[in-house]
C-alpha atoms as a PDB file:
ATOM      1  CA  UNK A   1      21.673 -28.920  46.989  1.00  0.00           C
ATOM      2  CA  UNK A   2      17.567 -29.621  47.386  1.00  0.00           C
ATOM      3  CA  UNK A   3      17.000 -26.633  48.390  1.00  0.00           C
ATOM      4  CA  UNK A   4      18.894 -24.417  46.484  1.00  0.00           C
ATOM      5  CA  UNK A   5      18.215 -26.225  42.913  1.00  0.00           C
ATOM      6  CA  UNK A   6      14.028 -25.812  44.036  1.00  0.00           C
ATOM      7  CA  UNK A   7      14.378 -22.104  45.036  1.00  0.00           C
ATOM      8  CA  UNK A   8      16.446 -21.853  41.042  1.00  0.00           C
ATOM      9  CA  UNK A   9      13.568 -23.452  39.372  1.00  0.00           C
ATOM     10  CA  UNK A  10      10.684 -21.564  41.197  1.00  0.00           C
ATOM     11  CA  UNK A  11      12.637 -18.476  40.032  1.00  0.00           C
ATOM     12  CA  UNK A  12      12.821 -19.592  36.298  1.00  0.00           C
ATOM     13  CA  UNK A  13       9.331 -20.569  36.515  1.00  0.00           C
ATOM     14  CA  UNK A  14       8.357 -16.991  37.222  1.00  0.00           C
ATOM     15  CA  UNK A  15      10.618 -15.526  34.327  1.00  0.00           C
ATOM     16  CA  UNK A  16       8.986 -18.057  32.356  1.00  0.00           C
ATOM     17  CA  UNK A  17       5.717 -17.043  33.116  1.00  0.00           C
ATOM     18  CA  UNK A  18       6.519 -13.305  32.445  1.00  0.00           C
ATOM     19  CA  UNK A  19       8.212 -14.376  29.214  1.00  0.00           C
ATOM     20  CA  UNK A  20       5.039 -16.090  27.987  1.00  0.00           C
ATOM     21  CA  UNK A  21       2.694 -13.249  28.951  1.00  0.00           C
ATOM     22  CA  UNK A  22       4.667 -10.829  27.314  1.00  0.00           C
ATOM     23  CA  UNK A  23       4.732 -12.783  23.853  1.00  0.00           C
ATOM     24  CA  UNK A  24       1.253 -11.049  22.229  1.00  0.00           C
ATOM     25  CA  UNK A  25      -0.626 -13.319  20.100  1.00  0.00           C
ATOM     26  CA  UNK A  26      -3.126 -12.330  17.509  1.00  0.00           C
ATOM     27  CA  UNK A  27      -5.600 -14.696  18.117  1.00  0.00           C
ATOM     28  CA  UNK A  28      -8.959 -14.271  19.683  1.00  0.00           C
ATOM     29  CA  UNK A  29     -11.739 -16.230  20.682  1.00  0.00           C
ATOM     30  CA  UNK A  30     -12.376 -16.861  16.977  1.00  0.00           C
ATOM     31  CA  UNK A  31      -9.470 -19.216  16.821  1.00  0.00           C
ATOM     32  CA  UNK A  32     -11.186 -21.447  19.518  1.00  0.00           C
ATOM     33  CA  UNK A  33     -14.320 -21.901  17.473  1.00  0.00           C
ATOM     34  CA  UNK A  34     -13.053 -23.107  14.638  1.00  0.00           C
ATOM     35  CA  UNK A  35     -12.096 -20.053  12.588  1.00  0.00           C
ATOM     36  CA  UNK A  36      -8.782 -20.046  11.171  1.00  0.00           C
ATOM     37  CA  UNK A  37      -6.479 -17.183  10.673  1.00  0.00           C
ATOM     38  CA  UNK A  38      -5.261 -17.246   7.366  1.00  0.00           C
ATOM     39  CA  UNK A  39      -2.764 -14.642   7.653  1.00  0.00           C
ATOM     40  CA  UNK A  40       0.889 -16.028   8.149  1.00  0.00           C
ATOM     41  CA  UNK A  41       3.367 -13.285   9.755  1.00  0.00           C
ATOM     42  CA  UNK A  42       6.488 -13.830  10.893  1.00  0.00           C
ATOM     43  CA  UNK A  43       8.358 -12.695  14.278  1.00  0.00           C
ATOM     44  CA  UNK A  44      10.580  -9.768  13.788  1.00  0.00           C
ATOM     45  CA  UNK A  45      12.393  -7.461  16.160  1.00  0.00           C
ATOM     46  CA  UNK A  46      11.753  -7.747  20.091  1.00  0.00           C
ATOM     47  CA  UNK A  47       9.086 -10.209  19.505  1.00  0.00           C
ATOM     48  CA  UNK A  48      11.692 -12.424  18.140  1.00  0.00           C
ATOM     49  CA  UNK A  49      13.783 -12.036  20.705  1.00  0.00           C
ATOM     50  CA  UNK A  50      11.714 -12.775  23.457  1.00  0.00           C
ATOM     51  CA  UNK A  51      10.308 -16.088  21.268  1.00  0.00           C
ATOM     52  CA  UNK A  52      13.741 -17.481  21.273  1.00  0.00           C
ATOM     53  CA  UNK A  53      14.649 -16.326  25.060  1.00  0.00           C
ATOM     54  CA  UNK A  54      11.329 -18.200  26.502  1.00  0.00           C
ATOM     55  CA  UNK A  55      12.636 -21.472  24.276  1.00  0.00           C
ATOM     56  CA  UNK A  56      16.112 -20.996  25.845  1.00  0.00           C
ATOM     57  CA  UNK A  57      14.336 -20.669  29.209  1.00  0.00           C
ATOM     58  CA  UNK A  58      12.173 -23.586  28.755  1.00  0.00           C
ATOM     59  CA  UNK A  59      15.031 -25.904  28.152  1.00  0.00           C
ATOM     60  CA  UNK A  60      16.542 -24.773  31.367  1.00  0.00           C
ATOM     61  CA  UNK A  61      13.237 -25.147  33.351  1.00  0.00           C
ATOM     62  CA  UNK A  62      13.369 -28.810  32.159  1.00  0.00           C
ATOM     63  CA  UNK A  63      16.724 -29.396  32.551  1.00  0.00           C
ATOM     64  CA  UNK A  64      16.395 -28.070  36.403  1.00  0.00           C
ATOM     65  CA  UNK A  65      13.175 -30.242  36.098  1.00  0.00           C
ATOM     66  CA  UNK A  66      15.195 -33.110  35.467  1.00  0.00           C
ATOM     67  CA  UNK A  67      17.614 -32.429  38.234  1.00  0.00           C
ATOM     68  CA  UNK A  68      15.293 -31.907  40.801  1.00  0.00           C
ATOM     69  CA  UNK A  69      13.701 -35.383  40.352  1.00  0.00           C
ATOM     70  CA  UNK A  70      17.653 -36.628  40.172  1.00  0.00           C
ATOM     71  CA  UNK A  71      18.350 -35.201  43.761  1.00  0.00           C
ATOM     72  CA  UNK A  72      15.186 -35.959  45.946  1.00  0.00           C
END
């Protein structure tokens, strides 16, 4: 089961990568320095969508995480 369950996880790894590139964030360099963004928006449409799929996704990549450890 090693195998399989580390080949499952590399494979959710890369969706969550893509998931987290694709989310677009407002914030620039400015945000690093110090400078705050006082404007509060909220996520609406496809961005919302994709927020809650990479949270859905991240529980799974821990919960494979988990496993992994379990069966080695």
């Amino acid at each position: 089961m090693g195998p399989y369950l580390n080949v499952i996880e590399i494979l959710v790894t890369i969706l969550l990568i893509t998931l987290i590139l694709l989310q677009s964030r407002s914030a620039g360099l400015g945000s690093v320095f110090g400078q705050a963004n006082t404007i509060a928006r909220t996520r609406r449409g496809a961005e919302r969508v994709i927020f809650q799929i990479t949270i859905a996704v991240t529980v799974i990549f821990c919960v494979l995480s988990l496993l992994s450890v379990r069966f080695a």
